[in-house]
Protein backbone atom coordinates (compact mmCIF):
# COMPACT_ATOMS: atom_id res chain seq x y z
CA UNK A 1 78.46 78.43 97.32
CA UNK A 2 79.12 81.47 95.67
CA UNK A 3 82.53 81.87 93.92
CA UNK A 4 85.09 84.40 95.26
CA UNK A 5 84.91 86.86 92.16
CA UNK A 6 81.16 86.85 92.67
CA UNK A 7 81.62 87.94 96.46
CA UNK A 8 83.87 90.53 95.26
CA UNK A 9 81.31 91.74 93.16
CA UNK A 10 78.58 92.08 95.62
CA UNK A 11 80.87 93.92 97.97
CA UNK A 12 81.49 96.20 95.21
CA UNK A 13 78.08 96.85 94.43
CA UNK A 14 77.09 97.24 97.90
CA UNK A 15 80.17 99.69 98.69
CA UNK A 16 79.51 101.82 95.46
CA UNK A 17 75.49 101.76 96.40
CA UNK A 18 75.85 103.39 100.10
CA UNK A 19 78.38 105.42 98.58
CA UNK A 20 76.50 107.29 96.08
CA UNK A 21 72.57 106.30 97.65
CA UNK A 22 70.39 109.79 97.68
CA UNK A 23 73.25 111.52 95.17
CA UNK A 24 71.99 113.01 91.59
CA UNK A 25 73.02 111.26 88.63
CA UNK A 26 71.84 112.78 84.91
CA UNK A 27 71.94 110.02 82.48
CA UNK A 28 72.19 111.48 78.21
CA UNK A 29 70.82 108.62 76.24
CA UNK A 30 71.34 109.34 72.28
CA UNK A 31 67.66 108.55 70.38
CA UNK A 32 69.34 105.41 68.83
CA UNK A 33 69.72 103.55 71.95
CA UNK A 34 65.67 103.61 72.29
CA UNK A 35 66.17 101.59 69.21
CA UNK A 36 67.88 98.69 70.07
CA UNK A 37 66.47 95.38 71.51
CA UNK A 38 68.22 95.90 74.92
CA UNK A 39 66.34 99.71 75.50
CA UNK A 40 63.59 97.68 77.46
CA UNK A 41 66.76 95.89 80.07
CA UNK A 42 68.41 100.00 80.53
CA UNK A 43 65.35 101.27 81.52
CA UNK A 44 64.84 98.28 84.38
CA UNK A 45 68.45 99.46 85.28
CA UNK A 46 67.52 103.17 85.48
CA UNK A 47 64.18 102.35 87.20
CA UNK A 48 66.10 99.93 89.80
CA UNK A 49 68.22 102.89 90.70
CA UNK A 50 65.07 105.48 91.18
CA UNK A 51 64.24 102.92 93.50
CA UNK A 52 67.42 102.18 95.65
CA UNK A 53 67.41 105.49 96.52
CA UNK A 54 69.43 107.03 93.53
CA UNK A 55 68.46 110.94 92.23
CA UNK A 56 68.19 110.00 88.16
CA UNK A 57 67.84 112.76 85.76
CA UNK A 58 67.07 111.80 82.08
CA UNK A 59 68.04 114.41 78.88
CA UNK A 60 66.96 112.36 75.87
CA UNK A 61 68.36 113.29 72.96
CA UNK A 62 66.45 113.23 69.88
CA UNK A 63 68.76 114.45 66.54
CA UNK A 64 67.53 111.21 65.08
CA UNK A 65 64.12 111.73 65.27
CA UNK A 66 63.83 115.49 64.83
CA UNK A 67 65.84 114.21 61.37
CA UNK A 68 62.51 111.83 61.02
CA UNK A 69 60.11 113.97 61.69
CA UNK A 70 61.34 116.88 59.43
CA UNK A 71 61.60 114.58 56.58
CA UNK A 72 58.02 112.96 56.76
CA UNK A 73 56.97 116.44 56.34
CA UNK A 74 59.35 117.49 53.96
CA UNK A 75 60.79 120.26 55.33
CA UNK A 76 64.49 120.80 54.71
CA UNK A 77 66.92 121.67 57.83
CA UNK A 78 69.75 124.77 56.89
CA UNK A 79 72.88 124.48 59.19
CA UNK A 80 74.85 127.46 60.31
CA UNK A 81 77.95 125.42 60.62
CA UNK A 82 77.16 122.11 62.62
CA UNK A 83 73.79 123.85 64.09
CA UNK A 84 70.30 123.48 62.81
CA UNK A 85 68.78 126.52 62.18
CA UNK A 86 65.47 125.87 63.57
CA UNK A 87 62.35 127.72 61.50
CA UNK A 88 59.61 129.18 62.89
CA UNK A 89 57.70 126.59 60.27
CA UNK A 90 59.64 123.99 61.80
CA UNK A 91 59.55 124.31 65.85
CA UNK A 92 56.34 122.37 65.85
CA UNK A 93 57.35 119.60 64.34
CA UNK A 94 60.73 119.81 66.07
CA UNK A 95 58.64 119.88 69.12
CA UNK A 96 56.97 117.02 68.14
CA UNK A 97 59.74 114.67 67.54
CA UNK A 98 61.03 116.06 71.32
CA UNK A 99 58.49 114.98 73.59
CA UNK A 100 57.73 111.73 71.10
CA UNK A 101 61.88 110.44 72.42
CA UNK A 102 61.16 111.45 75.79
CA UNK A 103 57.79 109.73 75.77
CA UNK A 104 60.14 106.70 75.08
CA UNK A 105 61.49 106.99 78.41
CA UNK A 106 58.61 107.82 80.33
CA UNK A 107 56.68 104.65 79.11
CA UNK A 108 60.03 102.47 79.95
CA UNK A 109 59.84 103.68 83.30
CA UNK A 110 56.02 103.54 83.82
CA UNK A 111 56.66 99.43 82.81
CA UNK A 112 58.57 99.43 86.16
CA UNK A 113 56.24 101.19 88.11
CA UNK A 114 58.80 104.43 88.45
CA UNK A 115 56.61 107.70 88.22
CA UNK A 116 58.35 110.16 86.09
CA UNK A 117 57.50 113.54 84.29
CA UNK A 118 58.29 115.06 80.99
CA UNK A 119 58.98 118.97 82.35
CA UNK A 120 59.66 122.61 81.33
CA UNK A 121 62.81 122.99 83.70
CA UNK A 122 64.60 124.53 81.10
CA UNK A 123 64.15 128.62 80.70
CA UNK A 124 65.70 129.02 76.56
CA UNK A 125 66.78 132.23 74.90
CA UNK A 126 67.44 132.27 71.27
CA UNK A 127 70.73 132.27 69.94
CA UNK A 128 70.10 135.34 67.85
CA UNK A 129 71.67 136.34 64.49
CA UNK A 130 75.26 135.27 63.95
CA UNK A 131 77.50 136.68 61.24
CA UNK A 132 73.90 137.48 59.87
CA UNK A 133 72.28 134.51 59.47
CA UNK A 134 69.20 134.18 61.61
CA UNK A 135 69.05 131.56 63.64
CA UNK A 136 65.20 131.75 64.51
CA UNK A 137 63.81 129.18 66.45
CA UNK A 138 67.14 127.46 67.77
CA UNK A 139 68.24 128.17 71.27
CA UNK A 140 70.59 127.98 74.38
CA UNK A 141 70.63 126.92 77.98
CA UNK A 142 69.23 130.12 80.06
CA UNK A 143 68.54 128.73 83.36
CA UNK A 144 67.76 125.36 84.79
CA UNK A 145 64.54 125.64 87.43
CA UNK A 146 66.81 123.91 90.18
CA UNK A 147 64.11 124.42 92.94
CA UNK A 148 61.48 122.59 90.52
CA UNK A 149 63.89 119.75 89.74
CA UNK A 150 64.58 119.38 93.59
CA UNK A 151 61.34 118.99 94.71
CA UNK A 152 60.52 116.47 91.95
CA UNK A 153 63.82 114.64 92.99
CA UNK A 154 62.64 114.75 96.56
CA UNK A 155 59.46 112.79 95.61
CA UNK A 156 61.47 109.91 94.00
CA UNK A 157 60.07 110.92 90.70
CA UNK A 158 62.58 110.92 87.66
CA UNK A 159 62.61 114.35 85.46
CA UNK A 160 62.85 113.80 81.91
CA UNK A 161 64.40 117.17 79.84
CA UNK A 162 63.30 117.09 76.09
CA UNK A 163 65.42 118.88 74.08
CA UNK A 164 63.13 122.30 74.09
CA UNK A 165 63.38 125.20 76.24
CA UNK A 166 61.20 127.90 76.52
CA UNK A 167 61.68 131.67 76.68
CA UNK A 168 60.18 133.72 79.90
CA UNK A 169 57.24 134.30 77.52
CA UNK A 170 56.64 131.06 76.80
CA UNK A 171 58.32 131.02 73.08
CA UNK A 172 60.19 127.42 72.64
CA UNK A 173 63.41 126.49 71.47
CA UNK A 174 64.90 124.09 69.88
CA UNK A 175 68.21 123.20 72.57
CA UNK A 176 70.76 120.73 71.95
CA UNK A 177 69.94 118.22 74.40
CA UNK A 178 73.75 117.90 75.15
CA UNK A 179 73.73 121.41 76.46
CA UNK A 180 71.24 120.85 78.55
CA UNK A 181 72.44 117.84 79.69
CA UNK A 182 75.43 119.85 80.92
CA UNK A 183 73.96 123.01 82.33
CA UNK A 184 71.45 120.15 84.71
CA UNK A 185 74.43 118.49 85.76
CA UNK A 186 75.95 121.35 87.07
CA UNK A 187 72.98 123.24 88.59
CA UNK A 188 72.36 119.86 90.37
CA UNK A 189 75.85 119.71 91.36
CA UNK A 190 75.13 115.80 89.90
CA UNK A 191 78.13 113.72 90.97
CA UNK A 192 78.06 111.82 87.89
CA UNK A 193 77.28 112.29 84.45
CA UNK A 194 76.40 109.49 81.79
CA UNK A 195 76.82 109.81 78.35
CA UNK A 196 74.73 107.09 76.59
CA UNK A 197 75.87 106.32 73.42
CA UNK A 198 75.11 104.13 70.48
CA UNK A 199 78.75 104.04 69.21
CA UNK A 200 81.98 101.99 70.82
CA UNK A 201 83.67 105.46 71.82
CA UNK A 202 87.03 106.42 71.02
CA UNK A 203 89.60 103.65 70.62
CA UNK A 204 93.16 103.73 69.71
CA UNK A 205 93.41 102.72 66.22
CA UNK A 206 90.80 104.73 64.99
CA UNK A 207 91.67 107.63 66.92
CA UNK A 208 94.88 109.24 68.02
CA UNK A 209 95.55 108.42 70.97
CA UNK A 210 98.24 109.71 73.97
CA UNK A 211 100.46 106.61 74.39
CA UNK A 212 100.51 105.37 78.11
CA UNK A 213 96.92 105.31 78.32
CA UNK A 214 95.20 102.71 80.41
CA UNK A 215 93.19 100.63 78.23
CA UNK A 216 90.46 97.19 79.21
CA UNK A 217 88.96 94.43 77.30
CA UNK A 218 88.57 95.09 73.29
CA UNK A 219 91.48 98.25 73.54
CA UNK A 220 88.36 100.58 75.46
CA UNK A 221 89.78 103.25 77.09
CA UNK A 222 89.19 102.92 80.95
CA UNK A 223 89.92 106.28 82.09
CA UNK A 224 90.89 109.59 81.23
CA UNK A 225 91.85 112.19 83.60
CA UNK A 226 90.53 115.79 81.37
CA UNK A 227 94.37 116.12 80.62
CA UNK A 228 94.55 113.60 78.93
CA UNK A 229 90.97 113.77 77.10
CA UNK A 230 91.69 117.56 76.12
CA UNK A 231 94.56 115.76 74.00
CA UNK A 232 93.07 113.15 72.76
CA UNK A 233 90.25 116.34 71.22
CA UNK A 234 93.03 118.22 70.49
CA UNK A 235 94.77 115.34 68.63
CA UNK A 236 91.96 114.55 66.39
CA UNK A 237 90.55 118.39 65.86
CA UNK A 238 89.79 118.34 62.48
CA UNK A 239 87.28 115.64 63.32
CA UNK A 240 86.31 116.55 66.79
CA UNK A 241 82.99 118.60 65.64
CA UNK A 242 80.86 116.45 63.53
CA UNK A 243 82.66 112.82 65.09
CA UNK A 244 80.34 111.60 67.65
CA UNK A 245 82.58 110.02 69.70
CA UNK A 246 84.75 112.83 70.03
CA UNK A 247 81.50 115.01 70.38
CA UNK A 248 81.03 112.58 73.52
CA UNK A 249 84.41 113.07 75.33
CA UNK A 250 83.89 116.52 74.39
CA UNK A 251 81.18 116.86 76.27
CA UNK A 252 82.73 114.56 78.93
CA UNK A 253 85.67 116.90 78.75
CA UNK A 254 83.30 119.91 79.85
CA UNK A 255 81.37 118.62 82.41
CA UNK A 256 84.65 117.15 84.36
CA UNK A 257 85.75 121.09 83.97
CA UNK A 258 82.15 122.70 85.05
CA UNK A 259 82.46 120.81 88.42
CA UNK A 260 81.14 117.08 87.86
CA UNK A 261 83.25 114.88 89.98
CA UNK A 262 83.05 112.01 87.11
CA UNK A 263 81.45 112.05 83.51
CA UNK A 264 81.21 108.03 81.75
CA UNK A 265 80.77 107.33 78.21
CA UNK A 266 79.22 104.04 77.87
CA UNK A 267 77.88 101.81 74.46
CA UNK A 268 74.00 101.78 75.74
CA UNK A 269 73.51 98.93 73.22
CA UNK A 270 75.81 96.47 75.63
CA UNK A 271 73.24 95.02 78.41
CA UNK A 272 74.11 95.97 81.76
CA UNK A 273 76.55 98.70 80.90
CA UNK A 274 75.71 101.42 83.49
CA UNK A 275 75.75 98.94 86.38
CA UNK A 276 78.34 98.10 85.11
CA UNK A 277 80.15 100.89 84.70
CA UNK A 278 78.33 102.54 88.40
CA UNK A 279 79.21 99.59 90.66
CA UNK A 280 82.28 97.59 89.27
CA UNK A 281 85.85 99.22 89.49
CA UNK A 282 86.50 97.88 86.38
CA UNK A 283 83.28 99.55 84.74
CA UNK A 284 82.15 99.15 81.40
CA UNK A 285 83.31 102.35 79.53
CA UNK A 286 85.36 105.25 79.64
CA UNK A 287 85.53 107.92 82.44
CA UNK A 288 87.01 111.20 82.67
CA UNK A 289 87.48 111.82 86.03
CA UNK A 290 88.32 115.13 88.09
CA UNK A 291 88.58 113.57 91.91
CA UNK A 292 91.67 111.18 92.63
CA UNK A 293 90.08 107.94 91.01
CA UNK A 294 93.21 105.64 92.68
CA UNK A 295 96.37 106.66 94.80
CA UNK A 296 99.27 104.34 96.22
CA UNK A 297 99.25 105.05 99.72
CA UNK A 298 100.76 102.88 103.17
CA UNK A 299 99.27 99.87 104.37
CA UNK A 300 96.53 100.40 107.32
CA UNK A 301 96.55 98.25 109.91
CA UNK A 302 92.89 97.18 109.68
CA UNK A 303 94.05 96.32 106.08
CA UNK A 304 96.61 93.31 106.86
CA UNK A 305 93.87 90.63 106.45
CA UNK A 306 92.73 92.45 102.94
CA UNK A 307 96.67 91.72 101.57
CA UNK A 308 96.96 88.56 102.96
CA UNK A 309 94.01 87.37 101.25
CA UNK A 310 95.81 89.31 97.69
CA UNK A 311 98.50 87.61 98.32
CA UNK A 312 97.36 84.11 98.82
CA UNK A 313 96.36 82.48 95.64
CA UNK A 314 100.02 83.21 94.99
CA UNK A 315 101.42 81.91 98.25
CA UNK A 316 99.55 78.74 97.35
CA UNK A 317 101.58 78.61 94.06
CA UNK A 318 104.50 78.72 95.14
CA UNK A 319 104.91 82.58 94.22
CA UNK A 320 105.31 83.95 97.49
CA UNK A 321 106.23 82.93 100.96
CA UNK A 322 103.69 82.88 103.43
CA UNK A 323 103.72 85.93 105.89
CA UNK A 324 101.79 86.16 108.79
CA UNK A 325 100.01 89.32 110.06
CA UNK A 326 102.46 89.65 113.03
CA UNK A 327 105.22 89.44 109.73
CA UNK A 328 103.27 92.30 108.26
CA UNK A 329 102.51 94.93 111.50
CA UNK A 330 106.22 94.44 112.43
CA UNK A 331 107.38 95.73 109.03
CA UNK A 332 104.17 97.67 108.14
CA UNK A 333 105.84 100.80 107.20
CA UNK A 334 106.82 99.25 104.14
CA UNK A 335 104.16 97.96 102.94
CA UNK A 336 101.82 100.06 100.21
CA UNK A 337 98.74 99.31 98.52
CA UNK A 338 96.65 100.29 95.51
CA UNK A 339 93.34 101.67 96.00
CA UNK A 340 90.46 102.24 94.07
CA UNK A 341 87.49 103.82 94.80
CA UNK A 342 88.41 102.37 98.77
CA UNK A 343 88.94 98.43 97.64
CA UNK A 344 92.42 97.65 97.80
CA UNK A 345 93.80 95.74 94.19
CA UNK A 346 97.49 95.57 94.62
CA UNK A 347 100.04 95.56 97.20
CA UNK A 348 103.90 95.52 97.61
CA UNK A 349 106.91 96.35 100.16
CA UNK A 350 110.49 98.34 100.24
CA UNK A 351 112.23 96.09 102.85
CA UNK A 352 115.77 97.98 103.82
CA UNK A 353 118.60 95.57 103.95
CA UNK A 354 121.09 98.37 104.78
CA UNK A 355 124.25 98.43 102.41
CA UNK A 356 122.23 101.47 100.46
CA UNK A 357 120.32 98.34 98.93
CA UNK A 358 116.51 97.86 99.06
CA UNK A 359 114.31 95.25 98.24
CA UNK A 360 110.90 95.02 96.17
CA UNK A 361 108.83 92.15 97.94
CA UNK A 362 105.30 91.19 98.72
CA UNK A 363 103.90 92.34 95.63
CA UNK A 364 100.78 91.22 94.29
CA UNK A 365 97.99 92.36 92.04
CA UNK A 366 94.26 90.78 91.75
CA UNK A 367 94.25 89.37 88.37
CA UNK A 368 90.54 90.78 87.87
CA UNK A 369 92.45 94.28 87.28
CA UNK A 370 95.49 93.52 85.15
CA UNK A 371 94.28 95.69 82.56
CA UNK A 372 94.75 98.69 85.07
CA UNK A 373 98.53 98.20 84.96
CA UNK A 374 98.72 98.02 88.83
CA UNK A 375 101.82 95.71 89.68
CA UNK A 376 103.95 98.05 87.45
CA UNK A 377 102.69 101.25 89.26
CA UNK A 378 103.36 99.59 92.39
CA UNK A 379 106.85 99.12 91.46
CA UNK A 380 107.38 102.39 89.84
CA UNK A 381 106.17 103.63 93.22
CA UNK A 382 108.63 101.65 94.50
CA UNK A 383 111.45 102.70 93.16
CA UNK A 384 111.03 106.33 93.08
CA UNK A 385 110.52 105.75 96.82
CA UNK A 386 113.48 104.31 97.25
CA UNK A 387 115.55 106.59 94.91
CA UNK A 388 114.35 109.70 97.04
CA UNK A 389 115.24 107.70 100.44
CA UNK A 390 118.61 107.64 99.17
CA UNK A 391 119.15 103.92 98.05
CA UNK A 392 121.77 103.23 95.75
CA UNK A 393 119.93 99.60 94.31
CA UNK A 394 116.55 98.06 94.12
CA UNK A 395 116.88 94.31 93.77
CA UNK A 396 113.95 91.38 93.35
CA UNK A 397 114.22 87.67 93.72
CA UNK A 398 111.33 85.91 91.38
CA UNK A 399 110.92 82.84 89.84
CA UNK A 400 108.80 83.55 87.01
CA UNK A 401 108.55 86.86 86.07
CA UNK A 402 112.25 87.91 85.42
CA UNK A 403 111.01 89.01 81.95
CA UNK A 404 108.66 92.14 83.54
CA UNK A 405 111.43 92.88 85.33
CA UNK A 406 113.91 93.55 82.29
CA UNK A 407 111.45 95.12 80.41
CA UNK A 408 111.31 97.72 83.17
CA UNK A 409 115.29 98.12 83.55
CA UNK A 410 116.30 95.66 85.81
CA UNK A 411 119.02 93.67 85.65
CA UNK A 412 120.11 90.36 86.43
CA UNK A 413 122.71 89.65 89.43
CA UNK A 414 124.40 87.11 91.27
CA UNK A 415 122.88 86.23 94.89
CA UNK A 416 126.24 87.06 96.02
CA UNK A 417 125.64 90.47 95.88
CA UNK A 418 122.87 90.52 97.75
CA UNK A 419 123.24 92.30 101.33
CA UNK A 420 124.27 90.53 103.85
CA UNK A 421 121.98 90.57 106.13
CA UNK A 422 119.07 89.28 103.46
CA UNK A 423 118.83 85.48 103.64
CA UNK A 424 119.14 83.72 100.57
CA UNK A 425 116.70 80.69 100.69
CA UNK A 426 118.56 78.51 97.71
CA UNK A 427 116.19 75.86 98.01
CA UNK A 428 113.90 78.68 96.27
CA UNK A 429 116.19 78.69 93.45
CA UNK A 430 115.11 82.51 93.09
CA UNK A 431 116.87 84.72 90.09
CA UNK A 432 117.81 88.36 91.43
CA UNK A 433 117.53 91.31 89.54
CA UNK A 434 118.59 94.62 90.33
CA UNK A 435 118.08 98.09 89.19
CA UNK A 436 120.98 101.07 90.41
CA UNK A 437 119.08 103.71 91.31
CA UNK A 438 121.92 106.37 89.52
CA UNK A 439 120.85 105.08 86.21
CA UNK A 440 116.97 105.10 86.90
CA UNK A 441 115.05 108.32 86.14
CA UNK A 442 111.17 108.88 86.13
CA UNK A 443 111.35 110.01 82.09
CA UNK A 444 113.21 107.02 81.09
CA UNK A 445 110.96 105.08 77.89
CA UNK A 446 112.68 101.35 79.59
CA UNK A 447 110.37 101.70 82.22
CA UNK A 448 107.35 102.42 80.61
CA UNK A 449 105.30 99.89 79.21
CA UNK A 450 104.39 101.36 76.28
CA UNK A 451 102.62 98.13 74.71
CA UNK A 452 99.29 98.37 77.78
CA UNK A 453 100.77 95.03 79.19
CA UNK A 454 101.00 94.25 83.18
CA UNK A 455 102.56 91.48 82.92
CA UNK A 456 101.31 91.15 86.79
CA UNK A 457 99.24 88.69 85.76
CA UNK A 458 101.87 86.55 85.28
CA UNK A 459 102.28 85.74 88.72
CA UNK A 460 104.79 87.90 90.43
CA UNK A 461 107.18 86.23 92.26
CA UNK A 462 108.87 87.35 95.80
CA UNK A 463 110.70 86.35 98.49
């Protein structure tokens, strides 16, 4: 029988594949990643979506190789800051090392019976001479032949874009593959971009880095709304040009702006990344996002059996009292949950006991997502909630997890100062803590957990 975190997984999968079936995707893959031993498993993933119905787009890029190429021959590249001046000597070669990455692709895909086809959808114009030097042979994004790319699309074949682009006369240029990768994604109005990397991104540590930001497994960065990645570029601008990370989020940054819904940076040397990252909520890199990603909203009625099934592994500890569904529509109003991407991952209530005093109850987070901070959003919901309704206290009986709660401001109380009408069950032995709303504001660094911690995981207690 499969396990419950494997069921969740499928459903997941499933929900994320209806959801985005027949929608365009452009995928950048850096030349390095055809290098590693797991190339062969991402192009079974990108054939596998051609096949399920998914619109792929592939911009190799090929730095690397031009690199290669140029030095076999020994010609020498000149840079007019951090662009390659591309000779009229050197364009063939240039050419040459092109198509050879995207070849790279189109043989991966042919392995998995996926037709694809190495195209001139990309009209160039040369970028002229700039503070006089002549630029020759290197180019920029023109136009995009949309109706071309469609009716490829339309015949389940994936369109690869080499890094050349050609002039209405036929004259190539040289085009940095991540501009083109851009200027596709937003002619195709592509609800996702992937940027393919063969680095580990931007981490804190290395980086500068906003504090508050939601970080996973190994201190990646889950998300970034383009806010917040327009800092972190801005933070680290004297490296931002020639760093490729930051070159990635860059480009991230853009696309978000230009009118792609989501843009992911993933390490294409980790197997399994861009399922990963395309039909888990907990992904496998970093995305900048532009649409609302997650929102606390109230409880649904059809939702009652989704929180009761949250909230029993802790029920069954001990944690939390059992409530029944009838318990939950009678007092649904004050229930809220945590959504992402539709799939509900937290839950909690603001029971009024009258007396101006409120209670935090029923909250509980699936442990799969503690990394996403949810049980302290839910209570910082919570609480501003309650501080606009006019409360005067927030109060929470636990057993275990009095620590989370000081961190965040509370403090503890006697039961005697509970309301009166609240029922004290002393058998339960629970602690109450209580926060006065007079003293609570949103900009306050006590409730912030500036370390990345949800100490959800813990095993939130209620009554």
């Amino acid at each position: 029988m499969l396990h419950e975190s494997a069921v969740d997984l499928i459903r997941e999968a499933f929900h994320y594949q209806s959801r985005f079936e027949g929608s365009t995707m452009v995928f950048k893959i850096d030349f390095p990643v055809t290098e590693v031993s797991s190339f062969p498993y991402l192009m079974k993933d990108l054939a596998l979506l051609a096949k399920t119905g998914f619109r792929v787009v592939i911009v190799p890029g090929a730095k690397e190789r031009i690199n290669a190429v140029l030095q076999k021959y020994d010609i020498v590249s000149r840079y007019a800051g951090n662009v390659r001046i591309t000779t009229t000597s050197a364009i063939p070669f240039v050419e040459m090392a092109a198509f050879d990455a995207a070849t790279r692709f189109m043989t991966g895909l042919s392995a998995d019976r996926v037709d694809a086809v190495i195209g001139n959808f990309v009209r160039a114009r040369g970028l002229g001479v700039i503070q006089g030097v002549d630029m020759e042979n290197t180019g920029i994004v023109d136009k995009i032949y949309v109706n071309s790319l469609k009716r490829v699309l339309t015949q389940s074949i994936v369109p690869i874009l080499p890094c050349i682009g050609w002039s209405p006369v036929g004259r190539p240029y040289n085009v940095p593959s991540d501009e083109i990768a851009l200027a596709v994604s937003t002619a195709l109005n592509a609800i996702k971009l992937f940027i393919v990397s063969a680095n580990a991104g931007v981490r804190p540590g290395a980086y500068q880095v906003p504090p508050h930001i939601t970080l996973g497994e190994n201190g990646r960065i889950l998300r970034l709304t383009p806010q917040e990645a327009e800092r972190i570029i801005e933070l680290n601008a004297p490296n931002s040009r020639d760093d490729p990370a930051l070159r990635e989020l860059r480009l991230a940054f853009q696309a978000v702006k230009a009118g792609v819904d989501r843009a992911h940076i993933i390490d294409g040397r980790e197997e399994g990344a861009i399922l990963r990252e395309l039909f888990s909520n907990l992904g496998a890199g970093t995305m900048i996002y532009a649409d609302e990603h997650e929102a606390i909203r109230e409880l649904r009625h059809s939702e009652i059996p989704v929180i009761l099934r949250l909230m029993e592994p802790l029920v069954r500890k001990g944690n939390l009292i059992r409530r029944s569904a009838e318990q939950i529509q009678e007092k649904k109003a004050d229930y809220v949950v945590f959504e992402v991407d539709g799939s509900i991952h937290a839950c909690g209530a603001l029971h009024d006991w009258g007396d101006g005093q409120a209670e935090i109850a029923a909250l509980a987070t699936d442990p799969a997502y503690t990394d996403m901070g949810l049980g302290r959003r839910i209570v910082k919901f919570l609480i501003d909630r309650a501080h606009r309704e006019g409360f005067c206290r927030v109060f929470v009986l636990t057993t275990r997890t009095h620590d989370w709660f000081e961190f965040l401001g509370f403090k503890e109380v006697s039961a005697e100062s509970l309301p009166e009408r609240k029922n004290y069950d002393r058998s339960r032995n629970s602690k109450v803590f209580a926060l006065t709303l007079s003293q609570y504001g949103s900009d306050d660094e006590s409730h912030k957990n500036t370390a990345g911690i949800d100490f959800a995981d813990l095993l939130i207690s209620r009554h």
